[in-house]
C-alpha atoms as a PDB file:
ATOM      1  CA  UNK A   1      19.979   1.640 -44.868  1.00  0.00           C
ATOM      2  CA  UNK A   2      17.750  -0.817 -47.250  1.00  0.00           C
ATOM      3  CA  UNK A   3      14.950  -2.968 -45.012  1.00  0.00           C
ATOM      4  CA  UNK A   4      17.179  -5.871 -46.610  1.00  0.00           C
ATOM      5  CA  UNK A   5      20.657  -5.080 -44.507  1.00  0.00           C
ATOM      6  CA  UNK A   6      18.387  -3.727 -41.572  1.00  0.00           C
ATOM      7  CA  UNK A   7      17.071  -7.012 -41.784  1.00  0.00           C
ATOM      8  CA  UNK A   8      20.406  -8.914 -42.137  1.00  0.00           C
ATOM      9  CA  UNK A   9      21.858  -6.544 -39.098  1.00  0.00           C
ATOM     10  CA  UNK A  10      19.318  -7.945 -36.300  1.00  0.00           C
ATOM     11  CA  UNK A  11      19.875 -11.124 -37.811  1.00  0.00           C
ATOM     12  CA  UNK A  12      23.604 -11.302 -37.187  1.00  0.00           C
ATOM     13  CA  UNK A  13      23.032  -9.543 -33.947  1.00  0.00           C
ATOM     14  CA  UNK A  14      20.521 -12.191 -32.673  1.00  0.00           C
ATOM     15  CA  UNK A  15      23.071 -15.063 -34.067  1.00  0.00           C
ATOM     16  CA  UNK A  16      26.225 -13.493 -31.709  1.00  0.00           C
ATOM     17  CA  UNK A  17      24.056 -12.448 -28.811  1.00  0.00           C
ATOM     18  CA  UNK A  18      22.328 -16.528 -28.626  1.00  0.00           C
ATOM     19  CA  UNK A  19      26.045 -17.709 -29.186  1.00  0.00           C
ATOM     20  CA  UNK A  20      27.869 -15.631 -26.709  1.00  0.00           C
ATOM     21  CA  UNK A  21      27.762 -16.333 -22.675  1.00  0.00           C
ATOM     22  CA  UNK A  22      24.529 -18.101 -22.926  1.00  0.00           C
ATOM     23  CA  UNK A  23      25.240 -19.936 -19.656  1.00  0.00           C
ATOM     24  CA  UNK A  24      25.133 -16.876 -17.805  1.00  0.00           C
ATOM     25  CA  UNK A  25      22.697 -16.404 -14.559  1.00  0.00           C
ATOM     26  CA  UNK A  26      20.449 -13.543 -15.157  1.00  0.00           C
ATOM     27  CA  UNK A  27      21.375 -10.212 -12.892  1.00  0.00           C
ATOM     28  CA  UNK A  28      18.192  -7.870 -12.973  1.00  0.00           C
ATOM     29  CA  UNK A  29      17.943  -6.990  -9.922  1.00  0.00           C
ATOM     30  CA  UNK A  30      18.714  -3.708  -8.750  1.00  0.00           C
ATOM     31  CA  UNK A  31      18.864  -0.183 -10.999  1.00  0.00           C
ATOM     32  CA  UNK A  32      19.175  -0.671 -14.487  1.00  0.00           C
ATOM     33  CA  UNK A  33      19.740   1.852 -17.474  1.00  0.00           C
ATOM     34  CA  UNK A  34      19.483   1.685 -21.267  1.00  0.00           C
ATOM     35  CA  UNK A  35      18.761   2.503 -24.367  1.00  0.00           C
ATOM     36  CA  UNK A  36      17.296   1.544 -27.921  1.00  0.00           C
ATOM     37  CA  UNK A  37      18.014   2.875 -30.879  1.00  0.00           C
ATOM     38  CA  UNK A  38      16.287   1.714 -34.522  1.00  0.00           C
ATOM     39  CA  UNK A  39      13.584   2.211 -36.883  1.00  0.00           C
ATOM     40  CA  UNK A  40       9.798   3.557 -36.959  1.00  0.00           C
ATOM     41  CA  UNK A  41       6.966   4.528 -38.768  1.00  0.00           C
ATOM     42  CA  UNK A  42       3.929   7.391 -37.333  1.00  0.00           C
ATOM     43  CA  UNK A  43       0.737   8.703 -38.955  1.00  0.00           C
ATOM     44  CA  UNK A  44      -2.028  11.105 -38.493  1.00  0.00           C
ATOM     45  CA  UNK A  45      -5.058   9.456 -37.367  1.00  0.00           C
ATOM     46  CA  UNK A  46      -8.823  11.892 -37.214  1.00  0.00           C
ATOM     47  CA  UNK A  47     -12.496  11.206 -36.903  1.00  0.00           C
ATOM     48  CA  UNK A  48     -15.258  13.505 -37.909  1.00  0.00           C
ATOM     49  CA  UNK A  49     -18.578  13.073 -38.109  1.00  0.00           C
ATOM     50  CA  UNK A  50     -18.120   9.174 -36.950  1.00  0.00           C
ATOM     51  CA  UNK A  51     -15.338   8.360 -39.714  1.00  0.00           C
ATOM     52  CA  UNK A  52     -11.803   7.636 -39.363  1.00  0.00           C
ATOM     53  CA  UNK A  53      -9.182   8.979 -41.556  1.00  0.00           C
ATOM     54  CA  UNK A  54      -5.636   7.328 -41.535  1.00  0.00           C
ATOM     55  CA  UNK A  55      -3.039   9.059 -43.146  1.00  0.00           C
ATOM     56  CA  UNK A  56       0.029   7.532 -44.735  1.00  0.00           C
ATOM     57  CA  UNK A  57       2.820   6.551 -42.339  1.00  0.00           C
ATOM     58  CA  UNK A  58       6.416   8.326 -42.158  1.00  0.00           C
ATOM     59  CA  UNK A  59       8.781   6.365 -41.644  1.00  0.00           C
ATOM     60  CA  UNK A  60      12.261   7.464 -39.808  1.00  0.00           C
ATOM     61  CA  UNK A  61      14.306   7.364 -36.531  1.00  0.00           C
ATOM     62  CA  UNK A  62      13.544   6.217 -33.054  1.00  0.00           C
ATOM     63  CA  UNK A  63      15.286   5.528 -30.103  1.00  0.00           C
ATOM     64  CA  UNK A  64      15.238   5.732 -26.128  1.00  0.00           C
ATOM     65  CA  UNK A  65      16.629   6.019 -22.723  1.00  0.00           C
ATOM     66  CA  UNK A  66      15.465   4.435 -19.680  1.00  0.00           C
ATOM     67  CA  UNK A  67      16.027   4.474 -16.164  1.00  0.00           C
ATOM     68  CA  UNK A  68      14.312   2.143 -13.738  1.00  0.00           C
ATOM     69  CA  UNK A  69      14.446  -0.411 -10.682  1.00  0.00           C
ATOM     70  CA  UNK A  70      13.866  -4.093 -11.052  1.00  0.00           C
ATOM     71  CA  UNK A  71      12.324  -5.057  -8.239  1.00  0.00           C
ATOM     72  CA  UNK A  72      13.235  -8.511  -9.072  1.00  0.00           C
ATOM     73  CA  UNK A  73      14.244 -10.886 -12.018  1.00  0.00           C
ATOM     74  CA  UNK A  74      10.837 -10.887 -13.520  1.00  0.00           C
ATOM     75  CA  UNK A  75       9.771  -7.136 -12.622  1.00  0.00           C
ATOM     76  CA  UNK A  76      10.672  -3.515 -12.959  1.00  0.00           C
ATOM     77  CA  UNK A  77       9.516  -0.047 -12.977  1.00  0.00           C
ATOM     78  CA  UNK A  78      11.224   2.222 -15.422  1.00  0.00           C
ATOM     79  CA  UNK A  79      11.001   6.432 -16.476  1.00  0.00           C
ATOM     80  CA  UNK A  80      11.888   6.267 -20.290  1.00  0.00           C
ATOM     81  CA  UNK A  81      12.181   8.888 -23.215  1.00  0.00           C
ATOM     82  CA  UNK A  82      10.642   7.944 -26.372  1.00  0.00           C
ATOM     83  CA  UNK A  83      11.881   9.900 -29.501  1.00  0.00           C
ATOM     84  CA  UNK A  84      11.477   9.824 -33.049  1.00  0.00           C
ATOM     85  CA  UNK A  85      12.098  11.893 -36.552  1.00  0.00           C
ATOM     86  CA  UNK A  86      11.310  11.681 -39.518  1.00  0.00           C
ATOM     87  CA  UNK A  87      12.605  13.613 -42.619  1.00  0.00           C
ATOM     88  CA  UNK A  88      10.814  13.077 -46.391  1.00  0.00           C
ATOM     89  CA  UNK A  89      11.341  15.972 -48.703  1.00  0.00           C
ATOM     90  CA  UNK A  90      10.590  18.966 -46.846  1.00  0.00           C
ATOM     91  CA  UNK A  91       8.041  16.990 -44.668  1.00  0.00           C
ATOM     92  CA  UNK A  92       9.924  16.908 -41.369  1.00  0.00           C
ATOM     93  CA  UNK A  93       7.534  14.885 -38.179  1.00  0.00           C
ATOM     94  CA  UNK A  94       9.330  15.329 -34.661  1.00  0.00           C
ATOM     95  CA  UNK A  95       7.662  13.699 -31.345  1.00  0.00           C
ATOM     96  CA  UNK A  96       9.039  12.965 -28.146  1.00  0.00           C
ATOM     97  CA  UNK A  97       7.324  11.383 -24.897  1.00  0.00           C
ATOM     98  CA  UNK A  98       7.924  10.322 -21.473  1.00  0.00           C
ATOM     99  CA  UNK A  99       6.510   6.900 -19.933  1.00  0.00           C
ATOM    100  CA  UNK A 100       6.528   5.852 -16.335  1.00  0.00           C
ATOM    101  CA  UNK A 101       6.863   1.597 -17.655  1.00  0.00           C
ATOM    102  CA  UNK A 102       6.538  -1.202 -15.931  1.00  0.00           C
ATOM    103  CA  UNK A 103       8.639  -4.387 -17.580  1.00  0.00           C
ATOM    104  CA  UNK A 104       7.658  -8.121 -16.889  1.00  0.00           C
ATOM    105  CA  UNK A 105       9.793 -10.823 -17.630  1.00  0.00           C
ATOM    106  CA  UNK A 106       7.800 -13.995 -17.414  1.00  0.00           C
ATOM    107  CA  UNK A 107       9.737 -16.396 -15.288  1.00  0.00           C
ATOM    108  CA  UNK A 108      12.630 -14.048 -15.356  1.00  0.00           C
ATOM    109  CA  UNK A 109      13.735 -15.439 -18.396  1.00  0.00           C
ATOM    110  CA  UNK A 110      14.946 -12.934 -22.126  1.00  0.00           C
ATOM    111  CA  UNK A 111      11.189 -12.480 -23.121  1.00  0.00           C
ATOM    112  CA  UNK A 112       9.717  -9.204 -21.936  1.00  0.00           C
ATOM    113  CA  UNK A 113       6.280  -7.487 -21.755  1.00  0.00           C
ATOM    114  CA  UNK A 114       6.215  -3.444 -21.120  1.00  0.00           C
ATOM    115  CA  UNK A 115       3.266  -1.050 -20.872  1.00  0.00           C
ATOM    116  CA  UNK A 116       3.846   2.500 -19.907  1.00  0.00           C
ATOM    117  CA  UNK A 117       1.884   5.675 -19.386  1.00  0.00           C
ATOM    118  CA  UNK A 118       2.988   9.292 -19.819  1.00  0.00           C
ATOM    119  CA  UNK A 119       2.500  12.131 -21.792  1.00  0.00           C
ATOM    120  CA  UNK A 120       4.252  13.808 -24.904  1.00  0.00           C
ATOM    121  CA  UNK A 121       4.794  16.572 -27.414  1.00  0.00           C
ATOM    122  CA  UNK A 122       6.012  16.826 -31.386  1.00  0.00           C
ATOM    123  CA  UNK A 123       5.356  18.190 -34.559  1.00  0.00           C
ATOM    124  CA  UNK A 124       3.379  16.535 -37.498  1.00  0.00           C
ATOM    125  CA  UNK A 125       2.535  17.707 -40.961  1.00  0.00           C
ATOM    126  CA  UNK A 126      -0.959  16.065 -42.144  1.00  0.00           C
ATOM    127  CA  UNK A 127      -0.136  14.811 -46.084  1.00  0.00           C
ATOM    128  CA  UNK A 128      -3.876  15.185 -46.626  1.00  0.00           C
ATOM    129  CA  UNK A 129      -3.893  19.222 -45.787  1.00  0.00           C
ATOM    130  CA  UNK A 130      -0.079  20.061 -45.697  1.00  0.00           C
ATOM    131  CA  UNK A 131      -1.533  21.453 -42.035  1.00  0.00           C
ATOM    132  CA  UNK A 132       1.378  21.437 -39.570  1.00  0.00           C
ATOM    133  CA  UNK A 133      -0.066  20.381 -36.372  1.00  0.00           C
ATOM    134  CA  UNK A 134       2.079  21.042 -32.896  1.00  0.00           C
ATOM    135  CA  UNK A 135       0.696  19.838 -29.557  1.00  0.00           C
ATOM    136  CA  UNK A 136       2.230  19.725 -26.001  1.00  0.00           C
ATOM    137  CA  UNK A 137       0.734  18.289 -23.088  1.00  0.00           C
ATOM    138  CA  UNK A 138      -0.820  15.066 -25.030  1.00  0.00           C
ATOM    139  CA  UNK A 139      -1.538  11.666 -23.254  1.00  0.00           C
ATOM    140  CA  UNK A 140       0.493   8.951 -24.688  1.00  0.00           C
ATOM    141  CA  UNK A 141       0.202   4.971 -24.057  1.00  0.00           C
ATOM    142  CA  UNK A 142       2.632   2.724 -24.685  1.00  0.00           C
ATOM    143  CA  UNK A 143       2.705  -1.083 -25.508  1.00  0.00           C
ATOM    144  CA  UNK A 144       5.877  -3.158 -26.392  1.00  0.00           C
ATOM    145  CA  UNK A 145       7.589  -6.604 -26.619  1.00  0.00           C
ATOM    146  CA  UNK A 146      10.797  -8.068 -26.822  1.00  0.00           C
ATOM    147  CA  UNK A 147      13.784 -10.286 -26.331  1.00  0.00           C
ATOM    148  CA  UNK A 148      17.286  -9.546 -24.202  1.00  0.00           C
ATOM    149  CA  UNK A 149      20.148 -11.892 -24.121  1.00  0.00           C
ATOM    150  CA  UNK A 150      22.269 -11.850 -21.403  1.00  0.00           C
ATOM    151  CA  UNK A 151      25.978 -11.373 -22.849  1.00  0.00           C
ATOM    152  CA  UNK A 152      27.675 -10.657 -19.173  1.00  0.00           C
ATOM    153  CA  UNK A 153      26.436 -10.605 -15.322  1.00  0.00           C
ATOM    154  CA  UNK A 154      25.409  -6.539 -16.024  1.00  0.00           C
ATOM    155  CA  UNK A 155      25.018  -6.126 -19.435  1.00  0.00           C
ATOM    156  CA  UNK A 156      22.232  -7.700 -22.043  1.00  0.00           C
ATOM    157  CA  UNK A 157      21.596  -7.069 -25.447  1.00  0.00           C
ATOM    158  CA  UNK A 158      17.647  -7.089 -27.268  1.00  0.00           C
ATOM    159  CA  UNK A 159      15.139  -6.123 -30.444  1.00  0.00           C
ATOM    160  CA  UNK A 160      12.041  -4.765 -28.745  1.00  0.00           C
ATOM    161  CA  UNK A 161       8.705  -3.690 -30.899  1.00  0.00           C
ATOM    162  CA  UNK A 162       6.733  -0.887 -29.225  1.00  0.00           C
ATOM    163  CA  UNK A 163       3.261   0.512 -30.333  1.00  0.00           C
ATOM    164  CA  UNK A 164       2.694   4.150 -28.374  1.00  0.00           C
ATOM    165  CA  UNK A 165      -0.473   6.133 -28.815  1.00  0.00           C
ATOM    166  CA  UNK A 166      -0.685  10.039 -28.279  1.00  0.00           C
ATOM    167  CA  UNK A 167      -4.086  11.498 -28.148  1.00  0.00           C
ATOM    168  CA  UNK A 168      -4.184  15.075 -29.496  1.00  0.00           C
ATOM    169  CA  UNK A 169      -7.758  16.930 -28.528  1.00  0.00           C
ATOM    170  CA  UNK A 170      -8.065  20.134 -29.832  1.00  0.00           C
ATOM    171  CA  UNK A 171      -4.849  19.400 -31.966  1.00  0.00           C
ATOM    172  CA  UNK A 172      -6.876  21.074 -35.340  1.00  0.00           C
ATOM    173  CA  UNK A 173     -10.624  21.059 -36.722  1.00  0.00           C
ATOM    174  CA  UNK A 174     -11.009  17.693 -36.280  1.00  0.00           C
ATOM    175  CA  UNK A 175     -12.763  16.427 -33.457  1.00  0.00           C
ATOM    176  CA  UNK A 176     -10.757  13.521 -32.374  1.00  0.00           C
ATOM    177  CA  UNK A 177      -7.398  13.269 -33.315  1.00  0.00           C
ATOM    178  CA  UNK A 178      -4.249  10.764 -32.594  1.00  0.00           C
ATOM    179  CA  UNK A 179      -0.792   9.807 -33.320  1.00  0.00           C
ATOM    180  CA  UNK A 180       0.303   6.188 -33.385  1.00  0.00           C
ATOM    181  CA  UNK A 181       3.958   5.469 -33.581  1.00  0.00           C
ATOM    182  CA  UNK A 182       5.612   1.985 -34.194  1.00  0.00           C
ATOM    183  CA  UNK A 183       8.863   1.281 -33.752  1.00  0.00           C
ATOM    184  CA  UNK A 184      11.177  -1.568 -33.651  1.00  0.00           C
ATOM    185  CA  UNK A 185      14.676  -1.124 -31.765  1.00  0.00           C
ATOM    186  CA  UNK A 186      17.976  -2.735 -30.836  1.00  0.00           C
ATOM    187  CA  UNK A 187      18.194  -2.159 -26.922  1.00  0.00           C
ATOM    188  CA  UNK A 188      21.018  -2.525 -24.322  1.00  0.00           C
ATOM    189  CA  UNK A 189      20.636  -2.735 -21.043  1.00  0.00           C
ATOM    190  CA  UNK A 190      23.153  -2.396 -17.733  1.00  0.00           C
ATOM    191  CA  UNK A 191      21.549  -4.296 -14.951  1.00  0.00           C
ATOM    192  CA  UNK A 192      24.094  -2.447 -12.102  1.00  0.00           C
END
């Protein structure tokens, strides 16, 4: 799919969730489950010798599930699964993480704030050495914003952009090494 209909996609999607059942009283309370599912981009980050060295970015798949408890209409605490793949040529980058998050909604209302900690694993192939580097067991961080509209008492519909970190010591040569992933996601949510 071409940025341009990926584009035009959230754009109808923000139009029908604004229009439909915006008078609706927000239900968070309670468990809630739900997933994303979109578009991201990762790459290869090293230092040696006190100089950084950014790879290009793959771009490709990513997507969620979550599981939480909102404690209220303005807070929760979530476990979520982070995935993403990428495929270019016969360069093939796999990582997947877990995150115990905690969501704010300021004043309860569709705008969101999330930060997460956890830990993750994947595959990557460095483009500068064709190296293919695996790690397990890595810290990951995880930032991300976003928007829900309500479109029922249980259900809501959002885009969310998330930034997650994995550090990967002792990944290769290099002494420090990293893996940032951005993605950008449609999400739906059951507030039950």
């Amino acid at each position: 799919m071409t940025t341009t209909k990926r584009a035009l996609l959230i754009v109808v999607l923000m139009v029908f969730a604004t229009s439909a059942l915006a008078g609706n009283a927000r239900h968070r309370k309670g468990i809630f489950l739900g997933l994303n599912a979109g578009w991201g981009s990762a790459s290869f980050h090293s230092k040696l010798a006190g100089t950084t060295i950014s790879e290009d970015a793959f771009p490709g798949a990513a997507g969620g599930l979550r599981f939480g408890y909102a404690f209220s209409n303005s807070f929760g605490l979530s476990l979520e699964g982070v995935g993403f793949g990428s495929g270019e040529g016969d360069t093939n980058w796999g990582l997947a993480s877990t995150f115990v998050t905690v969501t704010w909604w300021p004043d309860g209302s569709g705008f969101f704030l999330r930060v997460g900690a956890g830990g993750g694993e994947g595959d990557v192939l460095r483009r500068g050495t064709g190296e293919l580097v695996h790690f397990e067991d890595a810290g990951a961080g995880r930032f991300g914003l976003g928007y829900e509209w309500q479109l029922g008492r249980t259900f809501a519909l959002g885009v969310a952009a998330d930034g997650i970190g994995f550090d990967l010591q002792d990944a290769s040569d290099l002494l420090e090494n990293a893996v940032g992933l951005g993605t950008f996601t449609i999400q739906f949510n059951w507030y039950l």
